[in-house]
Protein backbone atom coordinates (compact mmCIF):
# COMPACT_ATOMS: atom_id res chain seq x y z
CA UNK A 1 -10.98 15.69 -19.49
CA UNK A 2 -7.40 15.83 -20.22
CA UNK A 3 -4.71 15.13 -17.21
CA UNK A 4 -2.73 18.83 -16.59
CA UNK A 5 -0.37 19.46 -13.78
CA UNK A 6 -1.91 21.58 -11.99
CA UNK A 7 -0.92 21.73 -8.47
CA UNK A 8 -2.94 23.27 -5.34
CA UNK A 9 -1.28 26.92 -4.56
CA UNK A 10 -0.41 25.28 -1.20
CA UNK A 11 2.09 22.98 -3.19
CA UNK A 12 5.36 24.10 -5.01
CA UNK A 13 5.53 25.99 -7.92
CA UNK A 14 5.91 24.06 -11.19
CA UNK A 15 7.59 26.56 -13.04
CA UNK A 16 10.59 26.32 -10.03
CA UNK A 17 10.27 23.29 -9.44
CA UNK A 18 11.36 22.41 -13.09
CA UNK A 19 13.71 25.06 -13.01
CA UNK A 20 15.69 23.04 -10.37
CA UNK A 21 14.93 19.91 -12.17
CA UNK A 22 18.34 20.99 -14.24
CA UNK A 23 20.52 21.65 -11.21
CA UNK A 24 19.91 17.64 -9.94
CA UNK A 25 21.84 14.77 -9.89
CA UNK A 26 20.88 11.82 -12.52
CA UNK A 27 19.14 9.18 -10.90
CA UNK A 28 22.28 6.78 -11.11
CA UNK A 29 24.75 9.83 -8.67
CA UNK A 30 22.04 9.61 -6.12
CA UNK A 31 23.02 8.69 -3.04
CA UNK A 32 20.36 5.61 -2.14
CA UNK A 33 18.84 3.00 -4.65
CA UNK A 34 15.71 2.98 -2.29
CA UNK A 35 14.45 4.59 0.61
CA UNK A 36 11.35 2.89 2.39
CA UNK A 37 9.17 5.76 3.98
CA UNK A 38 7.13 4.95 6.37
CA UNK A 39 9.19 2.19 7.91
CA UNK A 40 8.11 2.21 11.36
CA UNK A 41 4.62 0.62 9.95
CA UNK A 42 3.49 -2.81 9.89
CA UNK A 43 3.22 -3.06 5.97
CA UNK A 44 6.24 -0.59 5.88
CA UNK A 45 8.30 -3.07 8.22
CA UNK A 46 7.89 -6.13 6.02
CA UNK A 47 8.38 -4.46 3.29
CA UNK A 48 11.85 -3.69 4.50
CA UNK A 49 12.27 -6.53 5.98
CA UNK A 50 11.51 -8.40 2.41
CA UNK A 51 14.64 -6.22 1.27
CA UNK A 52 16.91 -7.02 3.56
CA UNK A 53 16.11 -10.10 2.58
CA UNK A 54 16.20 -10.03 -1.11
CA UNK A 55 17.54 -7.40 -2.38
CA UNK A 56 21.00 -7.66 -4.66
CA UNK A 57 24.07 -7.13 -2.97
CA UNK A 58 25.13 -3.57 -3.22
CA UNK A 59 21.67 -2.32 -3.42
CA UNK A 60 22.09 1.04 -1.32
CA UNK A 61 18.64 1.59 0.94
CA UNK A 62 17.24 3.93 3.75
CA UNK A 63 14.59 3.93 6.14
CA UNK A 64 12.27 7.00 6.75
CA UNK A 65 10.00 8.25 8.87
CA UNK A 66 8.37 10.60 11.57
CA UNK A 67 10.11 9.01 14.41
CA UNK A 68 13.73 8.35 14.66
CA UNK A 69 13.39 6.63 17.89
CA UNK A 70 10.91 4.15 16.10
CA UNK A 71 13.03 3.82 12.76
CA UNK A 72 15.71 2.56 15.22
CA UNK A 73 13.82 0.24 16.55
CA UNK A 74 12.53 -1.07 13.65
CA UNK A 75 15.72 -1.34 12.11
CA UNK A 76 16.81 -3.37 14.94
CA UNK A 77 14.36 -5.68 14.42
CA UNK A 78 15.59 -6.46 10.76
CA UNK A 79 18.35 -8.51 9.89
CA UNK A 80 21.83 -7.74 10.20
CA UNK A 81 22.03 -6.50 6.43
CA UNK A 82 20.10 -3.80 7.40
CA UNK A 83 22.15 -2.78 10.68
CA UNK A 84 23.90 0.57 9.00
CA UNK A 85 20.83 1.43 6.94
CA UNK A 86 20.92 5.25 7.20
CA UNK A 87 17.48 6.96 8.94
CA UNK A 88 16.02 9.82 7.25
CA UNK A 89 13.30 11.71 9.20
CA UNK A 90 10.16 13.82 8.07
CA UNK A 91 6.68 14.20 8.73
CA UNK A 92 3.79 13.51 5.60
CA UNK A 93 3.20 17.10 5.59
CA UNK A 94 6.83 18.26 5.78
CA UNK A 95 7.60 19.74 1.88
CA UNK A 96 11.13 20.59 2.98
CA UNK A 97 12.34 17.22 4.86
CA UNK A 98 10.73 15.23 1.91
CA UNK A 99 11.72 16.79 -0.95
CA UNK A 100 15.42 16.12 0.70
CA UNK A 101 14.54 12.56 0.50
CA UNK A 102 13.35 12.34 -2.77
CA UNK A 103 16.48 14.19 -3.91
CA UNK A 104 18.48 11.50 -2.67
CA UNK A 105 17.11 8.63 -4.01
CA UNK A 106 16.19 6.62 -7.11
CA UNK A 107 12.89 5.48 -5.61
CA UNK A 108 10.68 6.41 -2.51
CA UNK A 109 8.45 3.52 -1.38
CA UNK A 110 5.58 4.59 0.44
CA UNK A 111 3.05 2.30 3.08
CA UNK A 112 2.10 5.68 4.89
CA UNK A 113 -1.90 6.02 4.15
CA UNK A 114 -4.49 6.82 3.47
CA UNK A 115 -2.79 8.35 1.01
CA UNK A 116 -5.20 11.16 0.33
CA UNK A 117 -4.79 12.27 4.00
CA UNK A 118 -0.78 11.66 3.86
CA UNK A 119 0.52 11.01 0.37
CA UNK A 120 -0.26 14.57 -1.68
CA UNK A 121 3.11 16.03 -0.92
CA UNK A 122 5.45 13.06 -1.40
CA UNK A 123 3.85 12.05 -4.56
CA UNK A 124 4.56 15.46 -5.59
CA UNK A 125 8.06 16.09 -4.67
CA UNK A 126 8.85 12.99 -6.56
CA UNK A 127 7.54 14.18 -9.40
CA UNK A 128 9.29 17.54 -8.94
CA UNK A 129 12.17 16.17 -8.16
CA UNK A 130 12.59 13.31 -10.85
CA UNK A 131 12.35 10.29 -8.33
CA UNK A 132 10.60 6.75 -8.66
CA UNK A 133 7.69 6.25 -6.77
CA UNK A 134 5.75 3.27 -5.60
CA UNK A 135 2.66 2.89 -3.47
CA UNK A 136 0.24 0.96 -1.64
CA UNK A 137 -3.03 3.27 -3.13
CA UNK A 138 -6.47 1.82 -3.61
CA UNK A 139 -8.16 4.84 -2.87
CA UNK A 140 -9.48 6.05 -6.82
CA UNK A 141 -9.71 9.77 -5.71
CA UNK A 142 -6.35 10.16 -4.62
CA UNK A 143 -5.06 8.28 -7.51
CA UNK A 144 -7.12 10.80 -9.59
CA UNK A 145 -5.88 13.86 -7.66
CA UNK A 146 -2.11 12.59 -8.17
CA UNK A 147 -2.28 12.69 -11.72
CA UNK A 148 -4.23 15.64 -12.43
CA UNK A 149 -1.62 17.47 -9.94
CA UNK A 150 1.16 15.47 -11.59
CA UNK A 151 1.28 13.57 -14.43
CA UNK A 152 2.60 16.52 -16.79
CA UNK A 153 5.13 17.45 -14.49
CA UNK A 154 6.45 13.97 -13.66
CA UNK A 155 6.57 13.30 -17.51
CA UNK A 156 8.80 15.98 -17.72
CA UNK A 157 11.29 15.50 -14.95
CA UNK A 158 10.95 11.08 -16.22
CA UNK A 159 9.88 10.34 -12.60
CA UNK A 160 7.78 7.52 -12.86
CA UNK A 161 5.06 7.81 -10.12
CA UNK A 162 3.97 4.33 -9.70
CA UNK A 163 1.23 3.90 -7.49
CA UNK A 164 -1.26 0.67 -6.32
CA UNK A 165 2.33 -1.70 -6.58
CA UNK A 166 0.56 -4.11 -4.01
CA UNK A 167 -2.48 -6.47 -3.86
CA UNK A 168 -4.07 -3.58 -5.54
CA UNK A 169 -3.19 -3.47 -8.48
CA UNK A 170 -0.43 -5.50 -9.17
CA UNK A 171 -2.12 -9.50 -10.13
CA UNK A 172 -5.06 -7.49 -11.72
CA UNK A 173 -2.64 -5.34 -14.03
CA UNK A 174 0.17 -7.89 -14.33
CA UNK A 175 -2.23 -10.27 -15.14
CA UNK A 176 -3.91 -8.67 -18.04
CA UNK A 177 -0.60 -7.51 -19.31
CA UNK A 178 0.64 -10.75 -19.27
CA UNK A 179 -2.89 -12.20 -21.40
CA UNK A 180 -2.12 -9.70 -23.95
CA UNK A 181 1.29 -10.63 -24.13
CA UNK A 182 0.34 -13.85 -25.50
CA UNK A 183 -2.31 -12.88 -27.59
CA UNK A 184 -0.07 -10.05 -29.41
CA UNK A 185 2.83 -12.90 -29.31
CA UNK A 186 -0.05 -15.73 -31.34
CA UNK A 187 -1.30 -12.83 -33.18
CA UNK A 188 -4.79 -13.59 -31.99
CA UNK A 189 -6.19 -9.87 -31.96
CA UNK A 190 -7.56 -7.85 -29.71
CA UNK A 191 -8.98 -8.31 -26.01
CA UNK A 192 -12.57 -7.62 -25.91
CA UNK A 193 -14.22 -9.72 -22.99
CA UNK A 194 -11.87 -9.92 -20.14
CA UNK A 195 -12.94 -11.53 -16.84
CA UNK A 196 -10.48 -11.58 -13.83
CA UNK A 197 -11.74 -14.36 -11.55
CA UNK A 198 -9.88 -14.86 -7.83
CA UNK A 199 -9.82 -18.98 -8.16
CA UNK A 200 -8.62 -19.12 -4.22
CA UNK A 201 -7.82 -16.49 -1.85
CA UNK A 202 -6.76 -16.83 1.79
CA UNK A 203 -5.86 -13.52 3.93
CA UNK A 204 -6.56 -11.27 6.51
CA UNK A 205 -8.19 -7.89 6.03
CA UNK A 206 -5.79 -4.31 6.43
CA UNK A 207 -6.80 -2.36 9.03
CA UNK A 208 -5.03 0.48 6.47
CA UNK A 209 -7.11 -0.71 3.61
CA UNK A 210 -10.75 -0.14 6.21
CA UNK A 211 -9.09 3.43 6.87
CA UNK A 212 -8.91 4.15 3.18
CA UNK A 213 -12.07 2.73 2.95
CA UNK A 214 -13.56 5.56 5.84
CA UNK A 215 -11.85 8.41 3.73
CA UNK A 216 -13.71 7.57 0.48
CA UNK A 217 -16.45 7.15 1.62
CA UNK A 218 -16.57 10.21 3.84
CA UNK A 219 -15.24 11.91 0.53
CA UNK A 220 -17.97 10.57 -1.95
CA UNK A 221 -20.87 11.19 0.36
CA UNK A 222 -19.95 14.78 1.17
CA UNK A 223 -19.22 15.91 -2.82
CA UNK A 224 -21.31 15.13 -5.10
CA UNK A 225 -18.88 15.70 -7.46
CA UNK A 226 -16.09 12.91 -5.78
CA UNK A 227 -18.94 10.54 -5.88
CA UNK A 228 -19.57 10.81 -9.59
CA UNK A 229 -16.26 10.72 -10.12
CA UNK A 230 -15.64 7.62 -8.18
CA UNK A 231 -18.67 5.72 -9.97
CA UNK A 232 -17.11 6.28 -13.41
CA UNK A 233 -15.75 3.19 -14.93
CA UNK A 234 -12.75 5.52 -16.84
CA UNK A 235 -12.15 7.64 -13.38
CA UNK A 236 -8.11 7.11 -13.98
CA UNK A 237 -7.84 7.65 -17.82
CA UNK A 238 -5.40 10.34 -18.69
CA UNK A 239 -8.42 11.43 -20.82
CA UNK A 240 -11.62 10.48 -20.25
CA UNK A 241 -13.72 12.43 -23.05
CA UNK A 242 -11.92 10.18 -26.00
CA UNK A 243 -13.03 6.61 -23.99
CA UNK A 244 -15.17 4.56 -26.03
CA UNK A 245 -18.25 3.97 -25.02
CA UNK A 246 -18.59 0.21 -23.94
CA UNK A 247 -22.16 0.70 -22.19
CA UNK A 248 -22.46 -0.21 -18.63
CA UNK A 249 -19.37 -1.94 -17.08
CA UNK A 250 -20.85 -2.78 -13.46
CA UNK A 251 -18.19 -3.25 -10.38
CA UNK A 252 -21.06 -6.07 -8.35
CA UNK A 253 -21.24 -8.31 -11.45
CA UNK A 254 -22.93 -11.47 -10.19
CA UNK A 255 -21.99 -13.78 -13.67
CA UNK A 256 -22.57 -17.43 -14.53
CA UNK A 257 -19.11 -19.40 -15.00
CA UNK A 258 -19.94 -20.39 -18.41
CA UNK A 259 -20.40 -17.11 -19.34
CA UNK A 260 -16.71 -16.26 -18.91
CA UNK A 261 -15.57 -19.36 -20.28
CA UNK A 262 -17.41 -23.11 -21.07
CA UNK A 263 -15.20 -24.90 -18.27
CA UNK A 264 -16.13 -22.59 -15.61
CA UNK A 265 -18.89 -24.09 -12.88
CA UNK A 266 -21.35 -21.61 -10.99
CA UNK A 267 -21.76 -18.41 -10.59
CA UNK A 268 -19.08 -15.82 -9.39
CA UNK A 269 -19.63 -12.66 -7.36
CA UNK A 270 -18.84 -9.24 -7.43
CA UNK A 271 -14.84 -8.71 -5.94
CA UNK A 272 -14.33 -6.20 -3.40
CA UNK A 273 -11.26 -4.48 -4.82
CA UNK A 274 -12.70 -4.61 -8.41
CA UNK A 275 -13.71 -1.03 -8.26
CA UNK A 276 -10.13 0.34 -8.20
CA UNK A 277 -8.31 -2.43 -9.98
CA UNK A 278 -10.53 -2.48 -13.01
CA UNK A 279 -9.92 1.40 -13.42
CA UNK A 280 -6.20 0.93 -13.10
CA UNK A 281 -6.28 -1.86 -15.85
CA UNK A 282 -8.47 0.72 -18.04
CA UNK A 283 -5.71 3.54 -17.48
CA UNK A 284 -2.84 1.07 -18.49
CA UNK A 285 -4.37 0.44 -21.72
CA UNK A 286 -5.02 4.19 -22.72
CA UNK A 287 -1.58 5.52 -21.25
CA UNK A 288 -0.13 2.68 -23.74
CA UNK A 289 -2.33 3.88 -26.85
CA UNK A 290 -4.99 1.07 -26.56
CA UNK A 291 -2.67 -2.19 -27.43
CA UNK A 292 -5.41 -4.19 -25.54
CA UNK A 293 -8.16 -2.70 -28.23
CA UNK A 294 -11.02 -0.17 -28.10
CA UNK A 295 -13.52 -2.94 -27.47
CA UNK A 296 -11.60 -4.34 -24.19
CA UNK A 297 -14.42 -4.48 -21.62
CA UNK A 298 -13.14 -5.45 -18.26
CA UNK A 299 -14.54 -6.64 -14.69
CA UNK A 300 -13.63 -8.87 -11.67
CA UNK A 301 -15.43 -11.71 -9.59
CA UNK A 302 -14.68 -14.13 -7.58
CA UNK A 303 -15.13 -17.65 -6.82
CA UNK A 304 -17.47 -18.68 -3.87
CA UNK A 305 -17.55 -22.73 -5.44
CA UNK A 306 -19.73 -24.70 -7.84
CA UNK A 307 -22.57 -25.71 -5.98
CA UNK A 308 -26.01 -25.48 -6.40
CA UNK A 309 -26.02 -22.37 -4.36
CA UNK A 310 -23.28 -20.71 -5.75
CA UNK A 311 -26.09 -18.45 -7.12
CA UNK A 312 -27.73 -17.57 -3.60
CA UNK A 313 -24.27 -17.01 -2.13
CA UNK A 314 -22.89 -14.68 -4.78
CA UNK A 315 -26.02 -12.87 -4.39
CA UNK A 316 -25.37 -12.75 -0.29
CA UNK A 317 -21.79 -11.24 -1.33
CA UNK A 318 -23.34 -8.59 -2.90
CA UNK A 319 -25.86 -7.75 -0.48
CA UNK A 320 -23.50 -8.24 2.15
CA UNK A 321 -20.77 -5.64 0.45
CA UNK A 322 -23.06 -3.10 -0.04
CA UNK A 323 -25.01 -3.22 3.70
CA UNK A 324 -21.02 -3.09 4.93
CA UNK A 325 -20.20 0.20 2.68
CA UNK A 326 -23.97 1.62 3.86
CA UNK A 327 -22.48 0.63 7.54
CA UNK A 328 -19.42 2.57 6.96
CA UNK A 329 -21.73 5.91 6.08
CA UNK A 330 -24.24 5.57 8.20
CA UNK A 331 -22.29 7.02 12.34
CA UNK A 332 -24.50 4.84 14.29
CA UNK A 333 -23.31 1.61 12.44
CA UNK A 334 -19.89 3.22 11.69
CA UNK A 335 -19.40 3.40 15.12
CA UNK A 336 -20.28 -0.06 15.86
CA UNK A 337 -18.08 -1.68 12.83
CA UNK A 338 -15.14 0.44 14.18
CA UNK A 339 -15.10 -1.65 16.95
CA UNK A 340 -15.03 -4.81 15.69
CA UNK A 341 -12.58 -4.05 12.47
CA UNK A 342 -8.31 -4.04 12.41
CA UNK A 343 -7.26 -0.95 13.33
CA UNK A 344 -4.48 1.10 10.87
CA UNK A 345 -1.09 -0.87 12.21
CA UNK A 346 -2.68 -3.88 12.90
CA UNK A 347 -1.56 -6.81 11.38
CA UNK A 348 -1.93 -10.69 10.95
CA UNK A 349 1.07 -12.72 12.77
CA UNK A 350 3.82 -14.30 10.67
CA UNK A 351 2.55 -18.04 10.96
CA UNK A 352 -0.50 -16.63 9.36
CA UNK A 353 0.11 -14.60 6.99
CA UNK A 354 3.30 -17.03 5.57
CA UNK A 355 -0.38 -19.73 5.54
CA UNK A 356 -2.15 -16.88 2.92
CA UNK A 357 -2.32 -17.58 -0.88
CA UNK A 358 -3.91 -16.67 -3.82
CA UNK A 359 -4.56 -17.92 -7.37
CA UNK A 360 -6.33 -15.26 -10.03
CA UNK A 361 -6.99 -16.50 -13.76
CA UNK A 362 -7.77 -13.88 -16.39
CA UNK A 363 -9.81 -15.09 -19.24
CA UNK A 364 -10.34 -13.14 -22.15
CA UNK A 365 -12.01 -13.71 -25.96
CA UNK A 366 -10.19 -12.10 -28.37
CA UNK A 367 -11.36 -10.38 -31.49
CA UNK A 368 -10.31 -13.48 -33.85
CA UNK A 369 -12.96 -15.55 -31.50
CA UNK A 370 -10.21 -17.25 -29.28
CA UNK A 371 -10.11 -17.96 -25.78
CA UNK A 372 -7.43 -17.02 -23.54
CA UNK A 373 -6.38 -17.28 -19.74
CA UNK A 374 -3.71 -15.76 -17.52
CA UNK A 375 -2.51 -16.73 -14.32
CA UNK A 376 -1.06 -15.00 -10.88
CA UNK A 377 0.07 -17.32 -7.90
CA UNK A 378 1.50 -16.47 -4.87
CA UNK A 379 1.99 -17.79 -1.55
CA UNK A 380 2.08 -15.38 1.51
CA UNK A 381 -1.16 -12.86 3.01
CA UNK A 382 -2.01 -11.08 -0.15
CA UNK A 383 -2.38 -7.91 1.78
CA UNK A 384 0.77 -8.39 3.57
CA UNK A 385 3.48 -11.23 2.78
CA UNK A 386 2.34 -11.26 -0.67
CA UNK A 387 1.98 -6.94 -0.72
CA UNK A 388 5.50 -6.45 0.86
CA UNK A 389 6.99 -9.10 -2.17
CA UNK A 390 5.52 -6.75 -5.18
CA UNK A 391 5.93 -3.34 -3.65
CA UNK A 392 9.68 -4.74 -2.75
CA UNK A 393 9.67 -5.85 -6.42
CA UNK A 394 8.68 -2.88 -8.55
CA UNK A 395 10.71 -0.43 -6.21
CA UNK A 396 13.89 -2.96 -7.00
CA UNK A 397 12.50 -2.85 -11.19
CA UNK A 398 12.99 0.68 -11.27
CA UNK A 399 15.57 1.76 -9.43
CA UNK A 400 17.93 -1.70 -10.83
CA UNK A 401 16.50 -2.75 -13.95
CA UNK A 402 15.91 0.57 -16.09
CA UNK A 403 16.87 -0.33 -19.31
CA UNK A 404 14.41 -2.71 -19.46
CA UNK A 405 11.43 -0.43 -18.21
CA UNK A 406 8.77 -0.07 -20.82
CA UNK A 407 9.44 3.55 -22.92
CA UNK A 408 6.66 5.48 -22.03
CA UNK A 409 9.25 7.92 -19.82
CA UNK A 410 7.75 9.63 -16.88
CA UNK A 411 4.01 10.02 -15.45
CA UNK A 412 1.50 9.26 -12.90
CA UNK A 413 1.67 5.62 -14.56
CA UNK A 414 0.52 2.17 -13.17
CA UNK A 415 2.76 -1.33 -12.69
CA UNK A 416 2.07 -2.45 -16.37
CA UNK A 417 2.72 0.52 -18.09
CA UNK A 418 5.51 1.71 -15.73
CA UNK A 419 7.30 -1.40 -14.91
CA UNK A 420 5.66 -3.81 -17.25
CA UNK A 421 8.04 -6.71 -18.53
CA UNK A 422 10.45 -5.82 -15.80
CA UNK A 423 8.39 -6.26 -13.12
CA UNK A 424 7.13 -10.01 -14.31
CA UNK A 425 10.54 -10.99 -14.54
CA UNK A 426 11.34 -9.94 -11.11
CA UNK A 427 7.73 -11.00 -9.79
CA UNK A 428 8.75 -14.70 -11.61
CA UNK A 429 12.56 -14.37 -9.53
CA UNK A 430 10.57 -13.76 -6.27
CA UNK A 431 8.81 -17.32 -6.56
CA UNK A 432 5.02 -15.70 -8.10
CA UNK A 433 3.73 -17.88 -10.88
CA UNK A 434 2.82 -15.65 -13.60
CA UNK A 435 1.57 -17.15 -17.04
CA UNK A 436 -0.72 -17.18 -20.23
CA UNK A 437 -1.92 -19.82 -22.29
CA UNK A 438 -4.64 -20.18 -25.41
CA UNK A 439 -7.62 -22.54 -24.16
């Protein structure tokens, strides 16, 4: 099925909303580079504070938010840079006080989730009103909703509506993007078996990421419909019914090292964010007309060592991820878990999440027979440190580096296919090691 904009009756009318799109200011007269909304947040606090930090000189940026008692304080809290940083305030559901922010800006970042809850109506006034936007969104419903409601009309206004700019998606996406690259650049063919393992990972858990968590799976066992939705391996193509069929793609994979490439020792299990990042990956190749190939089969694991065991473990992964999402269904056990798990807010303290890492390696066989692996590095929490570096990133790619955005214009798009080359060479700036190499 085909992506339409088709927006809930609830929302703004399309056919006025791009009736206004004529009577705006070009992206470059706006009044802000960047507005972070959301601010007040843990996430959204880094995040500004990472652009205080880093952003160019002259780089014009506002804070928003519910609360302009708690913007202040937050922005008190930042460095000095970020002193006379204007404060814009609005509520999630407030269509009026948002769409005045979007009209002022090149970009919106947003941290304010779960999006599917709180995200509908910014994603849409961005859209309507031709502004950048960049998110934190793992949640595949949502991501679904936004471009069903919006890709048309953001295509036509050239807002690019960027979501999953953090942990999720960005190493997964970059990181194929950057494999292909290489083999396009060697002239090596196509991608056709593509494994993302995470080498080494060290983090803490997002109490936002567990709430997105609850509203999925509230969602998918309620609709039947959500659910099957949600289990499809192509449930972010733009459309769906011209996907080639690739056979089973399973999100647990347990897989033997040297069956993703001879070097690699024992076995790998499933990856808990594989079942969003894979379908972003899949959506970046089909908004970009395939480049990867109509064979590219893609799926993530991760490392859990070499040993002996490395079988029995990646088997206790799996068993362990799916009695935690039967946990999260089931009230008795929900109930329990909610006591125990971060709460939305929470957040790691500095010392440890400046201690967090993580090292993912791509490896792909290409349709000439050759081998292929891609790297992503960082240091710093990948859900926070690392999160606030990329989502700081790709908001600075589009609203700064334009010219050098890939051409596929406006969309509900993803980091590769919306920011692309622009973001790795701002990702590379920031200190991340991206690469590729044959092997």
């Amino acid at each position: 099925m085909a992506e339409t904009s088709a927006p809930d009756p609830s929302e703004l009318d399309a056919a006025s909303e791009l009736d206004a799109v004529s009577e705006l200011d070009t992206a470059g007269d706006r009044e802000f580079d960047v507005v972070v909304y959301g601010a007040t947040g843990f996430v959204g606090a880094l995040t500004a504070e990472y652009l205080a930090n880093h952003a160019p000189q002259g780089t014009s940026i506002a804070l928003a938010g519910r609360s302009r008692s708690k913007l202040e304080s937050t922005r008190r809290g930042l460095p000095s840079r970020a002193a006379d940083w204007p404060l814009l305030v609005a509520d999630a559901d407030d269509e009026a006080a948002l769409t005045d922010i979007a009209s002022r800006t090149q970009v919106v970042i947003t941290t304010v989730g779960p999006y599917a809850k709180f995200g509908r109506t910014l994603a849409h006034v961005c859209a309507a009103q031709g502004t950048d936007y960049v998110d934190l969104t793992g949640e595949v419903l949502f991501a679904r909703l936004s471009a069903d409601q919006n890709h048309d009309l953001a295509h036509s206004t050239g807002a690019r509506i960027v979501h999953s700019c953090g942990f999720d998606s960005v190493p997964s996406d970059i990181g194929v993007h950057a494999l292909y690259s290489k083999v396009h650049e060697d002239g090596a063919g196509d991608l056709t078996d593509t494994t993302l393992v995470v080498t080494s990972m060290s983090g803490g858990v997002s109490g936002g990421t567990i709430d997105s968590l609850r509203g999925q799976i509230d969602e998918i066992t309620k609709d039947r419909a959500a659910a099957k939705m949600a289990a499809s391996p192509y449930s972010l193509s733009p459309d769906r019914s011209i996907e080639p069929d690739l056979g089973r793609q399973s999100d647990t994979p347990i897989v033997k090292g040297a069956d993703i490439h001879p070097d690699l020792k024992g076995w790998k299990a499933p990856f808990v964010m594989s079942s969003y990042n894979t379908r972003v990956v899949r959506r970046t190749n089909a908004l970009l007309g395939y480049p990867y190939g109509k064979n590219f089969r893609y799926s993530e694991v991760m490392s859990v060592g070499s040993s002996p065991a490395s079988p029995v473990i990646a088997g206790a992964v799996l068993a362990g991820l799916g009695a935690f999402v039967a946990g999260m269904a089931f009230k008795p056990t929900r109930f329990l878990l909610d006591k125990i798990l971060p709460k939305p807010g929470d957040g790691p303290s500095e010392k440890t999440r400046q201690k967090g890492h993580f090292t993912i390696d791509v490896y792909t066989t290409t349709s000439t027979g050759d081998r292929y692996v891609s790297r992503v590095k960082a240091k710093g929490d990948p859900g926070y440190a690392a999160t606030a570096m990329m989502l700081g990133e790709s908001a600075l790619a589009l609203a700064l580096d334009r010219d050098a955005l890939p051409s596929v214009g406006g969309g509900v798009l993803t980091p590769a296919s919306g920011i692309g080359d622009a973001l790795i060479h701002r990702l590379r700036g920031a200190g991340m090691e991206i690469s590729a190499r044959k092997v």
